[in-house]
PDB file of N, CA and C in Angstrom:
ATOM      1  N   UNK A   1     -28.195  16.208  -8.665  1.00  0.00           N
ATOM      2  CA  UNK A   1     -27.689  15.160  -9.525  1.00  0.00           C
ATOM      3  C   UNK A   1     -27.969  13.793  -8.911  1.00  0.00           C
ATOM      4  N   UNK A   2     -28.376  13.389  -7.421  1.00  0.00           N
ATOM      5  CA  UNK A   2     -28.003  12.388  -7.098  1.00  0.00           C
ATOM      6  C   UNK A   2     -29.382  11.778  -7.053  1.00  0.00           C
ATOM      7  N   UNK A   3     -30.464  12.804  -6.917  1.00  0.00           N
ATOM      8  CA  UNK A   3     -31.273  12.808  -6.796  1.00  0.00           C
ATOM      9  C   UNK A   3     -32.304  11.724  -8.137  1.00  0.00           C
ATOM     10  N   UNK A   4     -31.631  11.887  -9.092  1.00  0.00           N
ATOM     11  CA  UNK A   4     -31.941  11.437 -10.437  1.00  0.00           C
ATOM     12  C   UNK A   4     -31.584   9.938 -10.514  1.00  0.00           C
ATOM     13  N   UNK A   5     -30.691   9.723  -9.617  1.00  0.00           N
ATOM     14  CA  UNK A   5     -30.466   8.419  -9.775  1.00  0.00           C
ATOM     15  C   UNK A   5     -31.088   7.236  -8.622  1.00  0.00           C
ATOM     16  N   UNK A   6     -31.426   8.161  -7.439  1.00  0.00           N
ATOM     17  CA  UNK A   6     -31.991   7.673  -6.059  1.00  0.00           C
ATOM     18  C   UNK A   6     -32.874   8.722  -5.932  1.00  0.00           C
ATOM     19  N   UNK A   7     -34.026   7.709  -4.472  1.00  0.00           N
ATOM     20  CA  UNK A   7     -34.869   8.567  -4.015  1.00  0.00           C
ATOM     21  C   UNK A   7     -34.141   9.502  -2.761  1.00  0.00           C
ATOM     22  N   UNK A   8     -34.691  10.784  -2.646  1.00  0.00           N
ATOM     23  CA  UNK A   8     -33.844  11.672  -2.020  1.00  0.00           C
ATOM     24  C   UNK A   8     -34.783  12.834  -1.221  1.00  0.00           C
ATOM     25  N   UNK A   9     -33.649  13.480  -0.406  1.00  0.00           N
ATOM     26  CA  UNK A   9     -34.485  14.396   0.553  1.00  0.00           C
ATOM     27  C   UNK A   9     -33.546  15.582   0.343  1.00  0.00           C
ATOM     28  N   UNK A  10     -34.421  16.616   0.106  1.00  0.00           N
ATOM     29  CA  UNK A  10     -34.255  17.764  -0.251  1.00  0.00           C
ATOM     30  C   UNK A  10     -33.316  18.713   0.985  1.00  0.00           C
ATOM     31  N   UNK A  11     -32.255  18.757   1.030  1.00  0.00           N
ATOM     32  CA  UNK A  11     -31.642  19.812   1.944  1.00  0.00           C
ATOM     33  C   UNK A  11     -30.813  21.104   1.925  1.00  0.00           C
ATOM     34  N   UNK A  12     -31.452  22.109   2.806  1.00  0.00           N
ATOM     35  CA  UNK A  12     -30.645  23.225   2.764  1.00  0.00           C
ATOM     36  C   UNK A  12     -29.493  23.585   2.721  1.00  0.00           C
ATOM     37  N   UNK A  13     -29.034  23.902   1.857  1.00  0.00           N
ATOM     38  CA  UNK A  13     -27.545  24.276   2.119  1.00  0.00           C
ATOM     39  C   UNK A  13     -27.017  25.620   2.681  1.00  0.00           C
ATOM     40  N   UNK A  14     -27.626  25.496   3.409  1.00  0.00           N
ATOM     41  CA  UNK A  14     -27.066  26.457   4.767  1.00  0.00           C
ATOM     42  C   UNK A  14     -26.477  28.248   4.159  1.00  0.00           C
ATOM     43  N   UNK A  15     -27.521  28.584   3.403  1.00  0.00           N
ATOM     44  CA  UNK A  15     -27.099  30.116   2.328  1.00  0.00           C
ATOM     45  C   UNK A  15     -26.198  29.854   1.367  1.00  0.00           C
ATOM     46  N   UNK A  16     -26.065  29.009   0.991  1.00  0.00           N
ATOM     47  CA  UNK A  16     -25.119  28.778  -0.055  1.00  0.00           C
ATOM     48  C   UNK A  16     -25.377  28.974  -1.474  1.00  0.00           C
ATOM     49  N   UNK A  17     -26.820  28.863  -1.515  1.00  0.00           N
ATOM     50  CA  UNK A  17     -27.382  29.374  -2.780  1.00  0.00           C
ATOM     51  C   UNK A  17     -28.193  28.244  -3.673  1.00  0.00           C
ATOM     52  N   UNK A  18     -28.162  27.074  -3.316  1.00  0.00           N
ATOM     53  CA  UNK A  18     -28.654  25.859  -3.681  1.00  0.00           C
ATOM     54  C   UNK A  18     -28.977  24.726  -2.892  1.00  0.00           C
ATOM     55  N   UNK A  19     -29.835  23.872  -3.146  1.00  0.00           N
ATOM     56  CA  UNK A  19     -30.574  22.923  -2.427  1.00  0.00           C
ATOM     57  C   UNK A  19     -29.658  21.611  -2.414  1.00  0.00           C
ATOM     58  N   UNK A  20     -29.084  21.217  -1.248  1.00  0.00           N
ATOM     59  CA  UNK A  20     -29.038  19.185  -1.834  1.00  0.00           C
ATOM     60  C   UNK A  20     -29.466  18.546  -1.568  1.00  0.00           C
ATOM     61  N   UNK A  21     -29.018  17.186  -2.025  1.00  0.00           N
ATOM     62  CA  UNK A  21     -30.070  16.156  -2.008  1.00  0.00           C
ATOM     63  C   UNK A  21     -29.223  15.074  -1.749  1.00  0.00           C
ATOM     64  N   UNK A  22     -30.119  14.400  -0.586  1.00  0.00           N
ATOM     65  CA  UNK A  22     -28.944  13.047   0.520  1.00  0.00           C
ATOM     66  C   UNK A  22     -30.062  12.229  -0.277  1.00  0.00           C
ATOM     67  N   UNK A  23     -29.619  10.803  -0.375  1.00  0.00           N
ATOM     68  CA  UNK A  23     -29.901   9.764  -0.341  1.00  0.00           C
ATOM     69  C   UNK A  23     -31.330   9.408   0.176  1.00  0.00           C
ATOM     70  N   UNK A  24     -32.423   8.849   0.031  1.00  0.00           N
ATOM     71  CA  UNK A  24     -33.462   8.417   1.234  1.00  0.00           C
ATOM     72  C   UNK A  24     -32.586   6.901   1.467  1.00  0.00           C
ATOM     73  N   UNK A  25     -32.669   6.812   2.683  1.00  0.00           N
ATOM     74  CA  UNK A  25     -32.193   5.605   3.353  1.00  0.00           C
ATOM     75  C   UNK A  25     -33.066   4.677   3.726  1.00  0.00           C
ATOM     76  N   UNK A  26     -33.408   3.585   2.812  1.00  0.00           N
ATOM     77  CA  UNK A  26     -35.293   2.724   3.445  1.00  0.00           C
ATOM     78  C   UNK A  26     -33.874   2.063   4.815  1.00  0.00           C
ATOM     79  N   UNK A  27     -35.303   1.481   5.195  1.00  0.00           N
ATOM     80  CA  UNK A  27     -35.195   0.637   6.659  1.00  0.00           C
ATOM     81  C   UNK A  27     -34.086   0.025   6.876  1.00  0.00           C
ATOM     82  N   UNK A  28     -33.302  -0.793   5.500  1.00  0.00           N
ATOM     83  CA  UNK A  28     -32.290  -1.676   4.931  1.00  0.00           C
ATOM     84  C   UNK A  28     -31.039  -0.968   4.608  1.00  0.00           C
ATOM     85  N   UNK A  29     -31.502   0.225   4.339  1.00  0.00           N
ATOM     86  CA  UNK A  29     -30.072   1.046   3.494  1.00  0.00           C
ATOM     87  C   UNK A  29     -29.946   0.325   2.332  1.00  0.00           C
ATOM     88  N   UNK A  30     -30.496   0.580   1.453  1.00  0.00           N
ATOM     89  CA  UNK A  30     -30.557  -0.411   0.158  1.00  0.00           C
ATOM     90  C   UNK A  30     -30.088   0.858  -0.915  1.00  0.00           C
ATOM     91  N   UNK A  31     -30.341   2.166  -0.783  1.00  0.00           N
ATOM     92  CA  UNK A  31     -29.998   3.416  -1.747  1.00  0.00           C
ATOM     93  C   UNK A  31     -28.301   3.167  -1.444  1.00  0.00           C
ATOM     94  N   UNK A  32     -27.470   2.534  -0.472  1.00  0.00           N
ATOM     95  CA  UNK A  32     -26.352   2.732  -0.600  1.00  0.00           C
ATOM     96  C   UNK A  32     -25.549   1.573   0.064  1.00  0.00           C
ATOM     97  N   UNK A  33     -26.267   0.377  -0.111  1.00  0.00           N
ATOM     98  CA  UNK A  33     -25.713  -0.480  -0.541  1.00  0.00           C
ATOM     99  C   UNK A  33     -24.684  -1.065  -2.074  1.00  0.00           C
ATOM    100  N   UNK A  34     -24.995  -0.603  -2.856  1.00  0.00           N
ATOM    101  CA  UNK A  34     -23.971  -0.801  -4.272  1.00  0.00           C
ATOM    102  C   UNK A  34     -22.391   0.717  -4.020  1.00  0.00           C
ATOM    103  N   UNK A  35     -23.207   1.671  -3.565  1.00  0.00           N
ATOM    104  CA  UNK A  35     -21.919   2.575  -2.818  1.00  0.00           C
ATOM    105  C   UNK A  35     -20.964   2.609  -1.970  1.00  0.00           C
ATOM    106  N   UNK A  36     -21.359   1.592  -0.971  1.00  0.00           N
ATOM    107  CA  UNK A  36     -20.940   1.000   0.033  1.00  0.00           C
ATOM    108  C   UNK A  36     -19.672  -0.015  -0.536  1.00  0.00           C
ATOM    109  N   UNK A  37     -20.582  -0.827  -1.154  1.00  0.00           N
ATOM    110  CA  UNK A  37     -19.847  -2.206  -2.012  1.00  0.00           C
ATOM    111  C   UNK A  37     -18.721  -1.584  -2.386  1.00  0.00           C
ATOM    112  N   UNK A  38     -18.727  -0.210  -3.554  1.00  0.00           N
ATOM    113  CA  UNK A  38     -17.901  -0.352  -4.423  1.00  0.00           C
ATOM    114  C   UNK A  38     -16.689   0.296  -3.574  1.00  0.00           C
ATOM    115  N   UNK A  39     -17.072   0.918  -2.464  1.00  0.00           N
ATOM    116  CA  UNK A  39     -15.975   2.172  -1.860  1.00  0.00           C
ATOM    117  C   UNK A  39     -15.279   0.977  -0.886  1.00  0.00           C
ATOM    118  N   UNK A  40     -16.328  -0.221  -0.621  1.00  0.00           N
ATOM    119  CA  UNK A  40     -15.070  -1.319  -0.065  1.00  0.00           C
ATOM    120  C   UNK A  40     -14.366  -1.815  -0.874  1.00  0.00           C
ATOM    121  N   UNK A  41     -14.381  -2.434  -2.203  1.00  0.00           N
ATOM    122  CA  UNK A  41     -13.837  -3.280  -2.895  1.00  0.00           C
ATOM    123  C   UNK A  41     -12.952  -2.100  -3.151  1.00  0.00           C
ATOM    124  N   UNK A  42     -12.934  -0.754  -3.346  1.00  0.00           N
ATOM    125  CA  UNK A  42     -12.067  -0.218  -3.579  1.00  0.00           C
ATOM    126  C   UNK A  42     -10.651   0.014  -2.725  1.00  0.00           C
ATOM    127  N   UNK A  43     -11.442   0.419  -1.862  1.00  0.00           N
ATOM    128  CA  UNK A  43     -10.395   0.752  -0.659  1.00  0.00           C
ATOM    129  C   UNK A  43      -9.825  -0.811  -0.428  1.00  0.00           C
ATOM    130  N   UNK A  44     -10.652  -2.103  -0.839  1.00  0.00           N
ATOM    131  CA  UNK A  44      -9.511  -3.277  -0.307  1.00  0.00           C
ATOM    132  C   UNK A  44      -8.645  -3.498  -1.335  1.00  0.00           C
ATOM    133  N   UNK A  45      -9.170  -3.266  -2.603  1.00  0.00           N
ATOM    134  CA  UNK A  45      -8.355  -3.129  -3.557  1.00  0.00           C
ATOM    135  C   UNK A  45      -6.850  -2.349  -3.604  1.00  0.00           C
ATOM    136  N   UNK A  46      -7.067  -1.208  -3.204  1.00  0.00           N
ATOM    137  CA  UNK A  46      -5.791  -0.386  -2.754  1.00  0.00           C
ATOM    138  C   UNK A  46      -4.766  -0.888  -2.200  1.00  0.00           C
ATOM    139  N   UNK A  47      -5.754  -1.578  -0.964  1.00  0.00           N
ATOM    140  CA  UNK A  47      -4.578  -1.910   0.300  1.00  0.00           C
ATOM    141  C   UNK A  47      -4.307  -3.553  -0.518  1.00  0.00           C
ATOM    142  N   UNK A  48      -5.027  -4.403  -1.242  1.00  0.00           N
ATOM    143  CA  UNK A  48      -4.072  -5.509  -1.462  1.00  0.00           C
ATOM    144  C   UNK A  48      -3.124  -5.159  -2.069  1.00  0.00           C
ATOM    145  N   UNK A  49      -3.110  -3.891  -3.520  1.00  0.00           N
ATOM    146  CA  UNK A  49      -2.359  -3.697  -3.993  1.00  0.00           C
ATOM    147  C   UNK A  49      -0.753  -3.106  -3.088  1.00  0.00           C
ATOM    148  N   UNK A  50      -1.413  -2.105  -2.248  1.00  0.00           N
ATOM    149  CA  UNK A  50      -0.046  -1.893  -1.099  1.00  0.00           C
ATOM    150  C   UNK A  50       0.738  -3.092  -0.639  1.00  0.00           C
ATOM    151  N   UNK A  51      -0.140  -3.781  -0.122  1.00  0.00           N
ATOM    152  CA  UNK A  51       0.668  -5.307   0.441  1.00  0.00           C
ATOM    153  C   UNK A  51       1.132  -5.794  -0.705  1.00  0.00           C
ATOM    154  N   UNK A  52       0.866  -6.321  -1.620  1.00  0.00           N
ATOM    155  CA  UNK A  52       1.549  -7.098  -2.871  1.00  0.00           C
ATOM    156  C   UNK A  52       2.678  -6.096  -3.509  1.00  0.00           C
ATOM    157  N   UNK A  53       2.531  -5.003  -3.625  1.00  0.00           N
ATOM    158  CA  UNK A  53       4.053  -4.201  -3.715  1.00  0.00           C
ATOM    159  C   UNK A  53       4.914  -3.930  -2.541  1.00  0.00           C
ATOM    160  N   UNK A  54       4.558  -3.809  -0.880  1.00  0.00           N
ATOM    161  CA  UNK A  54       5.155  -3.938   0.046  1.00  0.00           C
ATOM    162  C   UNK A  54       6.114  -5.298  -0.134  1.00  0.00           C
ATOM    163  N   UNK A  55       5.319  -6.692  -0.604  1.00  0.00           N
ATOM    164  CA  UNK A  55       5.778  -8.189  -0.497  1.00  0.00           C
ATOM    165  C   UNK A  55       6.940  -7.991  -1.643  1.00  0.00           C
ATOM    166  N   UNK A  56       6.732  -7.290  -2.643  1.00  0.00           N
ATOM    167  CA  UNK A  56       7.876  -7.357  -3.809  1.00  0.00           C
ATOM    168  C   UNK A  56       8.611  -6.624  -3.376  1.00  0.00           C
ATOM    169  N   UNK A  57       8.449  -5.312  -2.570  1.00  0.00           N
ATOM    170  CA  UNK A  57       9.821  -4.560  -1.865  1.00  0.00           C
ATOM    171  C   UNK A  57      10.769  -5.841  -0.996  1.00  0.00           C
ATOM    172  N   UNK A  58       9.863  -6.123  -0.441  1.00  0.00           N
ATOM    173  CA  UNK A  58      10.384  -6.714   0.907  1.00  0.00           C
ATOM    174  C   UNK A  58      11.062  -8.070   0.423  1.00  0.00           C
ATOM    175  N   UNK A  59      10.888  -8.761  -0.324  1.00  0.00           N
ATOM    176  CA  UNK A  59      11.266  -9.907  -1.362  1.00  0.00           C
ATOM    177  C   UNK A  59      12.628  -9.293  -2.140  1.00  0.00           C
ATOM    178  N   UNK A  60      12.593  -7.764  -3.042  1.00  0.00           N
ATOM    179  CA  UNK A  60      13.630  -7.850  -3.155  1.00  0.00           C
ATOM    180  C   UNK A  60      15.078  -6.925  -2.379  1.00  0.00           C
ATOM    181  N   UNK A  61      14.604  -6.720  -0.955  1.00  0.00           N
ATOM    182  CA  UNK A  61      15.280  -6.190  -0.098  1.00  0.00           C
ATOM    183  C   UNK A  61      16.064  -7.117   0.448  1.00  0.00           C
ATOM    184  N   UNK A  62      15.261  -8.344   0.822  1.00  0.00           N
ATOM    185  CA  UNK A  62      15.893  -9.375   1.078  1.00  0.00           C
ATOM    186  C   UNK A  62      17.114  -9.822   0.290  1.00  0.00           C
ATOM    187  N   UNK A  63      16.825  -9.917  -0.947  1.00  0.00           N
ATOM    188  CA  UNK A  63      17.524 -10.759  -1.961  1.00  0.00           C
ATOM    189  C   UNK A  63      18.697  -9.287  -2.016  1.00  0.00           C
ATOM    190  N   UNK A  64      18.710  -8.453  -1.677  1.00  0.00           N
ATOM    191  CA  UNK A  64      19.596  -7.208  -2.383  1.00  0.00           C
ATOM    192  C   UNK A  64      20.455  -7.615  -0.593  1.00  0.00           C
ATOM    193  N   UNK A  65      19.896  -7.891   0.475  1.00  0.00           N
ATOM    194  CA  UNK A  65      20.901  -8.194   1.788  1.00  0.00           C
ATOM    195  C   UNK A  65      21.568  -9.404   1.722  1.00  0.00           C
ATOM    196  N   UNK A  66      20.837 -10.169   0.818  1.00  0.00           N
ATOM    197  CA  UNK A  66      21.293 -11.923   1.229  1.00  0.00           C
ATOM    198  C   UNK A  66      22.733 -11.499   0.098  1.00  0.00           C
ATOM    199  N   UNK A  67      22.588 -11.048  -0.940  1.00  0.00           N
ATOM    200  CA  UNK A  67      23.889 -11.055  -1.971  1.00  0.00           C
ATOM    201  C   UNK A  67      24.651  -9.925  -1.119  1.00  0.00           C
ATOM    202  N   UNK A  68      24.440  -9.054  -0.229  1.00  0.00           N
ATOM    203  CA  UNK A  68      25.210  -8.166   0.371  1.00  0.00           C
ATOM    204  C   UNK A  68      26.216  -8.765   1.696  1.00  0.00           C
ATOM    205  N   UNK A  69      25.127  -9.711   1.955  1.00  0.00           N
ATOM    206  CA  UNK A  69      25.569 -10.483   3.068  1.00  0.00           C
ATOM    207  C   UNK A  69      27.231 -11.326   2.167  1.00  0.00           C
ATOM    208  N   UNK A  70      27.150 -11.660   1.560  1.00  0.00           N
ATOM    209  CA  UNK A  70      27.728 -13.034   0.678  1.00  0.00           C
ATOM    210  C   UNK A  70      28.959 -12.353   0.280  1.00  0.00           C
ATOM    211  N   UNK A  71      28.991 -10.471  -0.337  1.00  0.00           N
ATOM    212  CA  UNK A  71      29.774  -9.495  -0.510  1.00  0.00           C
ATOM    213  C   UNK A  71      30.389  -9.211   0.465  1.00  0.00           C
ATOM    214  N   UNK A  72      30.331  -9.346   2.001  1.00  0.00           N
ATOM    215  CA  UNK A  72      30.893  -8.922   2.887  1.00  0.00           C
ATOM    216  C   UNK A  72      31.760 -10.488   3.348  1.00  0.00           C
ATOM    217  N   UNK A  73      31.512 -11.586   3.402  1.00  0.00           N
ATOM    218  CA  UNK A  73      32.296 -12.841   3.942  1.00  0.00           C
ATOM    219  C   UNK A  73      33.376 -12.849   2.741  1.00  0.00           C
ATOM    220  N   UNK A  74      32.919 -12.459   1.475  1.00  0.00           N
ATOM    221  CA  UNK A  74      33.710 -13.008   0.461  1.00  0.00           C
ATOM    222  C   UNK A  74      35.432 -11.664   0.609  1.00  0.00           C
ATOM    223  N   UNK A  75      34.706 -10.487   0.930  1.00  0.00           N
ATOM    224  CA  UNK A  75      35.554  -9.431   1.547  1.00  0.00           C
ATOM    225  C   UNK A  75      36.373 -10.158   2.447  1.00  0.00           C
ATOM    226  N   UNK A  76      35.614 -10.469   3.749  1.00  0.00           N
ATOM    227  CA  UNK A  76      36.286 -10.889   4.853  1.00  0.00           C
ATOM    228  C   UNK A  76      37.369 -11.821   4.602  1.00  0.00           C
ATOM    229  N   UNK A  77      36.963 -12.852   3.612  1.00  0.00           N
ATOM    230  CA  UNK A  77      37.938 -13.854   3.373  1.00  0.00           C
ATOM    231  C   UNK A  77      39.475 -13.978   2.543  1.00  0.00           C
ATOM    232  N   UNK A  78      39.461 -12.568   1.798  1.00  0.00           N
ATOM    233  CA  UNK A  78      40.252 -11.517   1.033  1.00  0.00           C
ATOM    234  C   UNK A  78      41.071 -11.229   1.827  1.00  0.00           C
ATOM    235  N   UNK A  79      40.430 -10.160   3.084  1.00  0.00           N
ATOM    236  CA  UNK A  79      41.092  -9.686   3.911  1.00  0.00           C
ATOM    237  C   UNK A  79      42.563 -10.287   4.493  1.00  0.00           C
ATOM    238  N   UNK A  80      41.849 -11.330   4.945  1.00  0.00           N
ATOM    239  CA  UNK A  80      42.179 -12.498   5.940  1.00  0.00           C
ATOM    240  C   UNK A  80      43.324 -13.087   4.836  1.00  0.00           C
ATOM    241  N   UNK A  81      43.278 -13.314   3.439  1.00  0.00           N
ATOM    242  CA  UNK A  81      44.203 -14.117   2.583  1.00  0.00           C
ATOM    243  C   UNK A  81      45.450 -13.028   2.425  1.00  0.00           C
ATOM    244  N   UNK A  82      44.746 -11.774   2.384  1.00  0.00           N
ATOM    245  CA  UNK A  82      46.068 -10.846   2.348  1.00  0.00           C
ATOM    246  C   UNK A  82      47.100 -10.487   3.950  1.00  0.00           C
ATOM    247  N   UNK A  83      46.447 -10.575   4.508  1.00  0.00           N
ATOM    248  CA  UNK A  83      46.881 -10.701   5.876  1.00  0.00           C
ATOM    249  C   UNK A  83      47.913 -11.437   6.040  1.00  0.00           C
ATOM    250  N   UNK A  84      47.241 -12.916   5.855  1.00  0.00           N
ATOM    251  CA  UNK A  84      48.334 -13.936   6.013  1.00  0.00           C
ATOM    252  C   UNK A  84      49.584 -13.967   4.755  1.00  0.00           C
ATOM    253  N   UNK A  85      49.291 -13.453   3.298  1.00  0.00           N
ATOM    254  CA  UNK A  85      50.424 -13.185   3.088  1.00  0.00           C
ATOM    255  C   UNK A  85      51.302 -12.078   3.425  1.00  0.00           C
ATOM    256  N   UNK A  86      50.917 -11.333   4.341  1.00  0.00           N
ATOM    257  CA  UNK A  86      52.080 -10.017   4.201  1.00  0.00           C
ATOM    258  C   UNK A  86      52.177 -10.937   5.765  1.00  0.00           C
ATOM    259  N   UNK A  87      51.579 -11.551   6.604  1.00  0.00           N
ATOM    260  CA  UNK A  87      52.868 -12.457   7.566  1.00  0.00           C
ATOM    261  C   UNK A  87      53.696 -13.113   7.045  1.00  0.00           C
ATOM    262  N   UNK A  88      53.568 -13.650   6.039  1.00  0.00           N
ATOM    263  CA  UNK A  88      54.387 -14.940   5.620  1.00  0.00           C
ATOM    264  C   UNK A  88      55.551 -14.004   4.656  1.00  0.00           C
ATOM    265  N   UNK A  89      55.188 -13.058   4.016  1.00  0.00           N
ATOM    266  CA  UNK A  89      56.378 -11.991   3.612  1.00  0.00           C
ATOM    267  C   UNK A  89      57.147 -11.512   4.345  1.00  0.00           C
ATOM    268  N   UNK A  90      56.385 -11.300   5.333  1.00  0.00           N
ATOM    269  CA  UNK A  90      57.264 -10.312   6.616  1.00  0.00           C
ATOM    270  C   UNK A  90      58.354 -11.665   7.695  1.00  0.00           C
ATOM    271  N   UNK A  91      57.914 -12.286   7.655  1.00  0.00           N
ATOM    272  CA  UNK A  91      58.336 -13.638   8.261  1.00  0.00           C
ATOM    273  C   UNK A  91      59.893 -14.317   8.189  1.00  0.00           C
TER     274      UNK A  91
END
């Protein structure tokens, strides 16, 4: 199949029952240059996409600690108001 689309060298497949066919590679690597290209843009593609959903985890992890943070002083300050009235009851 690959053969049809590039120039190629005929190889054994080791008893398997059929012939394949690698790439010819000129001097340049020019048969796999556009293969090359696309399996980078892909693979960087992936990983920007990882980082740009890592950045929206991490963006709203933040924002889910900073209001958690704000839930715990506003606690603390509860605490502390009931406290001082059961001194001032007990008093």
């Amino acid at each position: 199949m690959l053969g049809r689309n590039f120039p190629c060298h005929k190889v054994a497949s080791g008893g398997t029952g059929g012939d394949s066919c690698l790439p010819h590679v000129g001097s340049n690597g020019h048969a796999f240059k556009g293969l090359v290209q696309s399996v980078w843009k892909s693979k960087t593609t992936e990983r920007d996409g990882r980082i740009a959903s890592n950045q929206k985890l991490l963006e709203r992890l933040e924002a889910e600690n900073t209001q958690l943070r704000e839930n715990v002083v506003e606690l603390a300050l509860q605490i502390q108001a009931l406290r001082d009235r059961t001194r001032t009851l007990t008093a």
